[in-house]
C-alpha atoms as a PDB file:
ATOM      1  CA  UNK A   1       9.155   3.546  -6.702  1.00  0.00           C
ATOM      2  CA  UNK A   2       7.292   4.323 -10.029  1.00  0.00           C
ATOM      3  CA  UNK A   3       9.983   6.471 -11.289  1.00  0.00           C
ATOM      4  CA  UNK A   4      12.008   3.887 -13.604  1.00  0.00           C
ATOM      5  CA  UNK A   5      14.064   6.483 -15.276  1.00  0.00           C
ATOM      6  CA  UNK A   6      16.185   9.913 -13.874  1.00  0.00           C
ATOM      7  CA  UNK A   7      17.976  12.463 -15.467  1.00  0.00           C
ATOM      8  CA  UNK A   8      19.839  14.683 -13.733  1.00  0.00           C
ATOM      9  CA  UNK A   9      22.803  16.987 -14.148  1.00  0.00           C
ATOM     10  CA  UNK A  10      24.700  15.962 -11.052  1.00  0.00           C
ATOM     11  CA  UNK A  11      24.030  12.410  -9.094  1.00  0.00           C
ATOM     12  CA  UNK A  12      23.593  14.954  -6.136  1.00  0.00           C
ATOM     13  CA  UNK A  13      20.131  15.068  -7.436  1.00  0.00           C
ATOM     14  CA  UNK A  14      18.584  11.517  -7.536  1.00  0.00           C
ATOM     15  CA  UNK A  15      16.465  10.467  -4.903  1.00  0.00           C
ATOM     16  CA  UNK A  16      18.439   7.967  -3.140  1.00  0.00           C
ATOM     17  CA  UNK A  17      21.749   6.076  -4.572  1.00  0.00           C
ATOM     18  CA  UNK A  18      19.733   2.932  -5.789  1.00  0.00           C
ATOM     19  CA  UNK A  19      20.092   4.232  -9.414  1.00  0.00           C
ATOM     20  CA  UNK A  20      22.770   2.978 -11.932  1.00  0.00           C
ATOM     21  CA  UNK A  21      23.983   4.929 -14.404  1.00  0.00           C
ATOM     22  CA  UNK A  22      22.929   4.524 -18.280  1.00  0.00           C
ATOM     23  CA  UNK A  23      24.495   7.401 -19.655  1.00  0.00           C
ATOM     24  CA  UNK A  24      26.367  10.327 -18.802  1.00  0.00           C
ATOM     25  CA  UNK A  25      26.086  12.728 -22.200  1.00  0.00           C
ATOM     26  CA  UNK A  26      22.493  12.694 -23.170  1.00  0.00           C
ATOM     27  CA  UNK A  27      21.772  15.719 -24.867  1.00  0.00           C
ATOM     28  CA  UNK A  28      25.190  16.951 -23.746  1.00  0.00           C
ATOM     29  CA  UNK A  29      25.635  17.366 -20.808  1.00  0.00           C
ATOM     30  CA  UNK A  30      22.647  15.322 -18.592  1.00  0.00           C
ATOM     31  CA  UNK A  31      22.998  11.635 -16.824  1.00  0.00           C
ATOM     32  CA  UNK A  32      19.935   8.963 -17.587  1.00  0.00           C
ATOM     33  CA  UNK A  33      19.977   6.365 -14.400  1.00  0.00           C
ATOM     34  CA  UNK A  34      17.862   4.017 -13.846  1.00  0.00           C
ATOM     35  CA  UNK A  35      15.944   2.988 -10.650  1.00  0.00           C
ATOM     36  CA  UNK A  36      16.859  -0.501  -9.453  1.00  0.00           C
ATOM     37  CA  UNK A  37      13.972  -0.385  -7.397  1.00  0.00           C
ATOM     38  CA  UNK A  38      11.621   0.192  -9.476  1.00  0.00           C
ATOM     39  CA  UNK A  39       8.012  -1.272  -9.314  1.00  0.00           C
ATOM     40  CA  UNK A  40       5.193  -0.751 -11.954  1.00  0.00           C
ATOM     41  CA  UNK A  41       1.618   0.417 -11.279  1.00  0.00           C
ATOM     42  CA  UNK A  42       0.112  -2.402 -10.625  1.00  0.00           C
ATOM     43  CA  UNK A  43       2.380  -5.379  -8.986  1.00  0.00           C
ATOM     44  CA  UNK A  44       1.423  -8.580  -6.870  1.00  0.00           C
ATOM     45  CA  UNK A  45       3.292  -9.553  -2.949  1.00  0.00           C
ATOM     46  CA  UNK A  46       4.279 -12.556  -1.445  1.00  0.00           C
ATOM     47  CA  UNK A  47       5.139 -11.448   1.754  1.00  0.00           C
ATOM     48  CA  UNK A  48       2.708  -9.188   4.166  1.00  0.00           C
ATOM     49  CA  UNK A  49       3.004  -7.364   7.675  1.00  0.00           C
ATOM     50  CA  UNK A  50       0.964  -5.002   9.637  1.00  0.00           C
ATOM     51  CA  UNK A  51       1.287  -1.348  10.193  1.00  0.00           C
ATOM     52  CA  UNK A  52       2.127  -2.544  13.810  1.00  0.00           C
ATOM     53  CA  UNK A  53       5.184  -4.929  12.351  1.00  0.00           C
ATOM     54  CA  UNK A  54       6.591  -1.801  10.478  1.00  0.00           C
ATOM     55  CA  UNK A  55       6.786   0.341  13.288  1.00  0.00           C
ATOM     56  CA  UNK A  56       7.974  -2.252  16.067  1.00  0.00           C
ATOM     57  CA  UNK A  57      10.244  -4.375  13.725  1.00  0.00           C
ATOM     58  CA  UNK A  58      11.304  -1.925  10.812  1.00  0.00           C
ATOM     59  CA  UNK A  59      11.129   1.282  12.744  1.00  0.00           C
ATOM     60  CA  UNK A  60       8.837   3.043   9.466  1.00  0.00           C
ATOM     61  CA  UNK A  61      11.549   1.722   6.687  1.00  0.00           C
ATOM     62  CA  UNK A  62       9.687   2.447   3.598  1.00  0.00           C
ATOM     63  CA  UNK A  63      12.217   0.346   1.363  1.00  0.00           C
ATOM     64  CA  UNK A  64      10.358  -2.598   2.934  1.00  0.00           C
ATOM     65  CA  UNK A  65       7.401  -1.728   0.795  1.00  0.00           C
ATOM     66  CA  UNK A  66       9.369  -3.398  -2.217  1.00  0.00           C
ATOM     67  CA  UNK A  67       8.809  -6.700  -0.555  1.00  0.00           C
ATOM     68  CA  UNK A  68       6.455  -6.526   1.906  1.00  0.00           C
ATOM     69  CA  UNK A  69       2.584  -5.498   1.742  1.00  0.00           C
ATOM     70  CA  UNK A  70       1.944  -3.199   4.130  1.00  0.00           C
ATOM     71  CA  UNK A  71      -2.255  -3.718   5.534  1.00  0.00           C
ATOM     72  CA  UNK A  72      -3.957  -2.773   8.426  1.00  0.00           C
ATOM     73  CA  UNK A  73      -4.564  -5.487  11.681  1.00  0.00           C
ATOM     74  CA  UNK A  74      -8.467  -5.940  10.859  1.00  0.00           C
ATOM     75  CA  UNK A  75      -7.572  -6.424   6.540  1.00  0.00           C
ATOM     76  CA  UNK A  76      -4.569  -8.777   7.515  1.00  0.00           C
ATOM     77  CA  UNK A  77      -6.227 -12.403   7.932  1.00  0.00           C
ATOM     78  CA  UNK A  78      -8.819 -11.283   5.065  1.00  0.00           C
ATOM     79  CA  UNK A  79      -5.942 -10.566   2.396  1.00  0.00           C
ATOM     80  CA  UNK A  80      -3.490 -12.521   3.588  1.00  0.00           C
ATOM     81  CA  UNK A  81      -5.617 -15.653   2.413  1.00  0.00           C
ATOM     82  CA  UNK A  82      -5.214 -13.990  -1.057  1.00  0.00           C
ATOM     83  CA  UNK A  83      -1.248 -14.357  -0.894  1.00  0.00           C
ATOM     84  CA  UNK A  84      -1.037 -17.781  -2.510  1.00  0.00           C
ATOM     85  CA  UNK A  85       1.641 -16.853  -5.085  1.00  0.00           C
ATOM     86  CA  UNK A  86       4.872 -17.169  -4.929  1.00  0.00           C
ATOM     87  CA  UNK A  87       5.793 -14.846  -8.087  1.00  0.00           C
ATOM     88  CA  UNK A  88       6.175 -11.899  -8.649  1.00  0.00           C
ATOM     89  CA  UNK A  89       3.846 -10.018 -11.336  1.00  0.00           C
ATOM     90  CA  UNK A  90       3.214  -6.867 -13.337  1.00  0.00           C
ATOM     91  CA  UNK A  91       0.245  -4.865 -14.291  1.00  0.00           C
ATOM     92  CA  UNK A  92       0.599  -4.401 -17.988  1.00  0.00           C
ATOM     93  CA  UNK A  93      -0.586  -3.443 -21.412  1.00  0.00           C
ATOM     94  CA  UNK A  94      -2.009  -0.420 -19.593  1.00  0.00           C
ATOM     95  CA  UNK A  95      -4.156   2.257 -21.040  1.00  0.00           C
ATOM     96  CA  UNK A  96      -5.882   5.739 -19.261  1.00  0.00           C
ATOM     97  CA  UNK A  97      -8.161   7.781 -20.560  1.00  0.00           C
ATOM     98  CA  UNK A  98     -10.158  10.714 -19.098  1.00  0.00           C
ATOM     99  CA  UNK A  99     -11.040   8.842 -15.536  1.00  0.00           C
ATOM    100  CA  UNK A 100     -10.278   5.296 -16.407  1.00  0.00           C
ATOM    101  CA  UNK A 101      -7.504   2.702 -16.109  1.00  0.00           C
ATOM    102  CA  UNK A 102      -7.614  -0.426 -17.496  1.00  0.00           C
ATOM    103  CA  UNK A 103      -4.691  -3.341 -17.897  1.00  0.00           C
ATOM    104  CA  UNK A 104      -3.602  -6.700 -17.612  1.00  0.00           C
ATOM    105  CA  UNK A 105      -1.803  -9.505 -15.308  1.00  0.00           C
ATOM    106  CA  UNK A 106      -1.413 -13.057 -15.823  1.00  0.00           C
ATOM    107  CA  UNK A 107      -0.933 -14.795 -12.266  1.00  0.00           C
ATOM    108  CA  UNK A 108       0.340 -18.443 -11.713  1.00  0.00           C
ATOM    109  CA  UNK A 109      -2.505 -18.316  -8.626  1.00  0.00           C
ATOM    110  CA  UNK A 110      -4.902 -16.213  -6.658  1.00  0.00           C
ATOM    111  CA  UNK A 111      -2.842 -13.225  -5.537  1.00  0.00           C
ATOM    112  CA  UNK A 112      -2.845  -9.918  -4.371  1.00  0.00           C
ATOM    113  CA  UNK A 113      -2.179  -6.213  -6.443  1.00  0.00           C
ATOM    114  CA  UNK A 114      -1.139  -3.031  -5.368  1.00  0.00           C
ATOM    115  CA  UNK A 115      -1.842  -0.115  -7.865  1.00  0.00           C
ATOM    116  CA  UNK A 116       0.764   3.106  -6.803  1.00  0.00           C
ATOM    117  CA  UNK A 117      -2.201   5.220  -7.052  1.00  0.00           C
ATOM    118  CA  UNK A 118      -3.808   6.681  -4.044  1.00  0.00           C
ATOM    119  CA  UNK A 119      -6.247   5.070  -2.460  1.00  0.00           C
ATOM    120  CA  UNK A 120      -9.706   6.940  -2.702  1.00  0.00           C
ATOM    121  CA  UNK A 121     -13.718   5.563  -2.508  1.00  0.00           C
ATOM    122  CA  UNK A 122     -14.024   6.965  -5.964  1.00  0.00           C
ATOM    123  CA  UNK A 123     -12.529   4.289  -7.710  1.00  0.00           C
ATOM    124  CA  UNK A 124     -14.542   1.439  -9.189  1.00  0.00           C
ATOM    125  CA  UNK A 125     -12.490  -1.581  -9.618  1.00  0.00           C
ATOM    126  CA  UNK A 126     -13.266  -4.638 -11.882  1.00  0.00           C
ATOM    127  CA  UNK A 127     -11.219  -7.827 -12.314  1.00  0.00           C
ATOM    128  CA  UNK A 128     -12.869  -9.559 -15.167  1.00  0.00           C
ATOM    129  CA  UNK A 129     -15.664  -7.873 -15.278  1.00  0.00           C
ATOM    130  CA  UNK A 130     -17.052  -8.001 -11.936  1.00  0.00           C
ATOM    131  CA  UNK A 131     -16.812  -5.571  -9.162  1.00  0.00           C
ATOM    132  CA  UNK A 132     -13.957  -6.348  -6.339  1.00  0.00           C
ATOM    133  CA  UNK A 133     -13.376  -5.146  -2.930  1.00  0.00           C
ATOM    134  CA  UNK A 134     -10.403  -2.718  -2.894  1.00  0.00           C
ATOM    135  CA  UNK A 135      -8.091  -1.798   0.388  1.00  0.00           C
ATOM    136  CA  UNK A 136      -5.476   0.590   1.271  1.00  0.00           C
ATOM    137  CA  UNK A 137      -2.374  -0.294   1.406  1.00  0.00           C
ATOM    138  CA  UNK A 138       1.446   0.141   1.491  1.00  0.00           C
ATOM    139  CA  UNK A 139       0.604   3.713   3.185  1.00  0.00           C
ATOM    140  CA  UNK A 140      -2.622   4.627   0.830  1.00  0.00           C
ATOM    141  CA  UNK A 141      -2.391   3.057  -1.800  1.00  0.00           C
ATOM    142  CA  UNK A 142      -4.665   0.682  -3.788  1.00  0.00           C
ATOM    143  CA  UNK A 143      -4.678  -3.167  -2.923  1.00  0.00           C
ATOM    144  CA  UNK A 144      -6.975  -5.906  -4.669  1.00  0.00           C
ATOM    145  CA  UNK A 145      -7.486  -9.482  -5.156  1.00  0.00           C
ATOM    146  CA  UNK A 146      -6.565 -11.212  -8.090  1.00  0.00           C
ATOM    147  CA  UNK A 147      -7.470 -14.562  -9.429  1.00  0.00           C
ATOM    148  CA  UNK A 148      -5.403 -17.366 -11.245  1.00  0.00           C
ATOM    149  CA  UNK A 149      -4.599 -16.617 -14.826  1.00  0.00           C
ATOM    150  CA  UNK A 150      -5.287 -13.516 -16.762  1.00  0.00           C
ATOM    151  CA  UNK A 151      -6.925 -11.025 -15.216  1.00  0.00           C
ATOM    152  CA  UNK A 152      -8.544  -7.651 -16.839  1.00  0.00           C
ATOM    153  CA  UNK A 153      -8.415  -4.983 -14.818  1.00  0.00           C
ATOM    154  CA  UNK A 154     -11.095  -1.848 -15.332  1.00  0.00           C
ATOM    155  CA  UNK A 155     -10.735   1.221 -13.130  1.00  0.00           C
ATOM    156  CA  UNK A 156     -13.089   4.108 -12.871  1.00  0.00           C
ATOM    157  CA  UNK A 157     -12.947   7.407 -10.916  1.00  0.00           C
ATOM    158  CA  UNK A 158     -15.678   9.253  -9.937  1.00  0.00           C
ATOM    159  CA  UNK A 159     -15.136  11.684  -7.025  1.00  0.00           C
ATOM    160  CA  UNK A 160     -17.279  11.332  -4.312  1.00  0.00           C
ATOM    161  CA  UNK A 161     -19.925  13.762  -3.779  1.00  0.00           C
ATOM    162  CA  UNK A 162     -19.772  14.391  -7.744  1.00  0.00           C
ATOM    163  CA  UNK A 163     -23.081  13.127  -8.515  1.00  0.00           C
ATOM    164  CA  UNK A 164     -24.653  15.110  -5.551  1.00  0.00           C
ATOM    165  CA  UNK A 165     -22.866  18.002  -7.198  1.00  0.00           C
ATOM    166  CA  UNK A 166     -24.443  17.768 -10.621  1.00  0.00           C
ATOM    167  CA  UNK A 167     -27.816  17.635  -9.343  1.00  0.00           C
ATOM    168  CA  UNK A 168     -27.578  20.709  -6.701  1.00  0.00           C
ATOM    169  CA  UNK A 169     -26.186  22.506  -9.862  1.00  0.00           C
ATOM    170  CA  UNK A 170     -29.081  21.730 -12.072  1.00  0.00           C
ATOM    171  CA  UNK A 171     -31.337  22.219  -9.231  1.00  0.00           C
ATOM    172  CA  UNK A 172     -29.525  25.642  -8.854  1.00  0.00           C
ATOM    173  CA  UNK A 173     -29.639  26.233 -12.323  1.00  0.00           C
ATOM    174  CA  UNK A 174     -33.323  25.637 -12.641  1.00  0.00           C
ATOM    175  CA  UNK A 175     -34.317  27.873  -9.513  1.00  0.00           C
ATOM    176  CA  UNK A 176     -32.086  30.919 -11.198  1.00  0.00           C
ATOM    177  CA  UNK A 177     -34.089  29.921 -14.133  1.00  0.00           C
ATOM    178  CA  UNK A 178     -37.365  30.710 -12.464  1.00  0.00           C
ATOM    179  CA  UNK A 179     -36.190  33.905 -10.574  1.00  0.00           C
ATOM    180  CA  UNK A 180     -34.951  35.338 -13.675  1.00  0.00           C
ATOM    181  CA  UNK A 181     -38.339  34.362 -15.211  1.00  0.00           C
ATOM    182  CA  UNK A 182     -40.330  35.403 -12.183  1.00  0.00           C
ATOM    183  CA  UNK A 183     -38.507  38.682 -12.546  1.00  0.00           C
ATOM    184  CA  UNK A 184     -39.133  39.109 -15.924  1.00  0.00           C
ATOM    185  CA  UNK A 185     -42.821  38.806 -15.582  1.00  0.00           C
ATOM    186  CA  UNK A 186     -42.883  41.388 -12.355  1.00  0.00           C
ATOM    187  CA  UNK A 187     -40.912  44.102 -14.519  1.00  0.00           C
ATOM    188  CA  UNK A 188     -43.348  43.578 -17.681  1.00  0.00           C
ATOM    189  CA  UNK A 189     -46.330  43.487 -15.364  1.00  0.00           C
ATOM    190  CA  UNK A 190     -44.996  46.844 -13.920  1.00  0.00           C
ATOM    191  CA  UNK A 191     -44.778  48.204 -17.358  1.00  0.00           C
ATOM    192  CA  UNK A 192     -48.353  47.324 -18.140  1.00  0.00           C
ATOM    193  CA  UNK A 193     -49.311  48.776 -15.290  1.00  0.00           C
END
């Protein structure tokens, strides 16, 4: 879904036959297409179904996923009263660096975002400065609220278990520290003696 451009040598090779064809001689011999359905990182729904609903109705069609938002039963009523928009929007002006994300989207009304990026607890999401809930979605991925007009969105990863990590390392560190010392002290005290 995020892949907006192809190129291939043969059409055999595209991922499904939603692409049209740009070009067929770029740099030779290679074919640009271009995905006709794709979706940015970050876009807003109008239309939302359980899990439940894609397996009984849409027997696990994934293509659904370009209209429909895809939540789990106890999420539905919560986000579903986000879903106030009839538009479709964009994340854009977006920007990553190291383990952030930030960007933009103007919405007519309060609405609801999925970010293509896997969902993990590591993230820390901000819409206009102030911490939001997030939820998976669509199969993993990231879903948030939005509300009406521009909204700034600030994304920061930090693994879980990462600051745990730093201080059993310096606690580690420090303790090797002390037994080289320790030893140090033994082997000159041996030498004294």
């Amino acid at each position: 879904m995020n892949v907006k451009y192809a190129i291939v040598v043969d059409e055999s090779e595209l991922p499904d036959k939603n692409f049209t064809l740009i070009t067929d001689s770029y740099r030779g011999s290679l074919k640009i297409y271009e995905n006709n359905d794709y979706r940015a990182l970050g876009n807003t729904y109008t239309k939302i179904m359980t899990y439940e609903t894609l397996d009984t109705q849409f027997n696990n069609d994934t293509a659904i996923l370009n209209e429909y938002l895809v939540v789990h039963d106890e999420d539905f009523n919560e986000i579903d009263q986000y879903l106030k928009s009839s538009q479709y929007a964009q994340l854009e002006n977006i920007s990553n660096y190291d383990n952030q994300l930030h960007g933009s989207i103007n919405v007519d009304t309060q609405s609801f975002m999925v970010l293509t990026l896997p969902y993990d607890e590591g993230w820390k999401i901000q819409v206009n400065g102030q911490n939001v809930k997030k939820y998976q979605v669509n199969g993993g991925f990231i879903g948030i609220p939005l509300s009406t007009g521009d909204n700034q969105i600030d994304m920061y990863f930090v693994p879980e278990g990462f600051k745990s990590g730093v201080i059993m390392t310096g606690v580690g560190t420090l303790l090797l520290g002390l037994l080289v010392f320790i030893s140090y002290r033994h082997k000159k005290s041996a030498k004294l003696s």
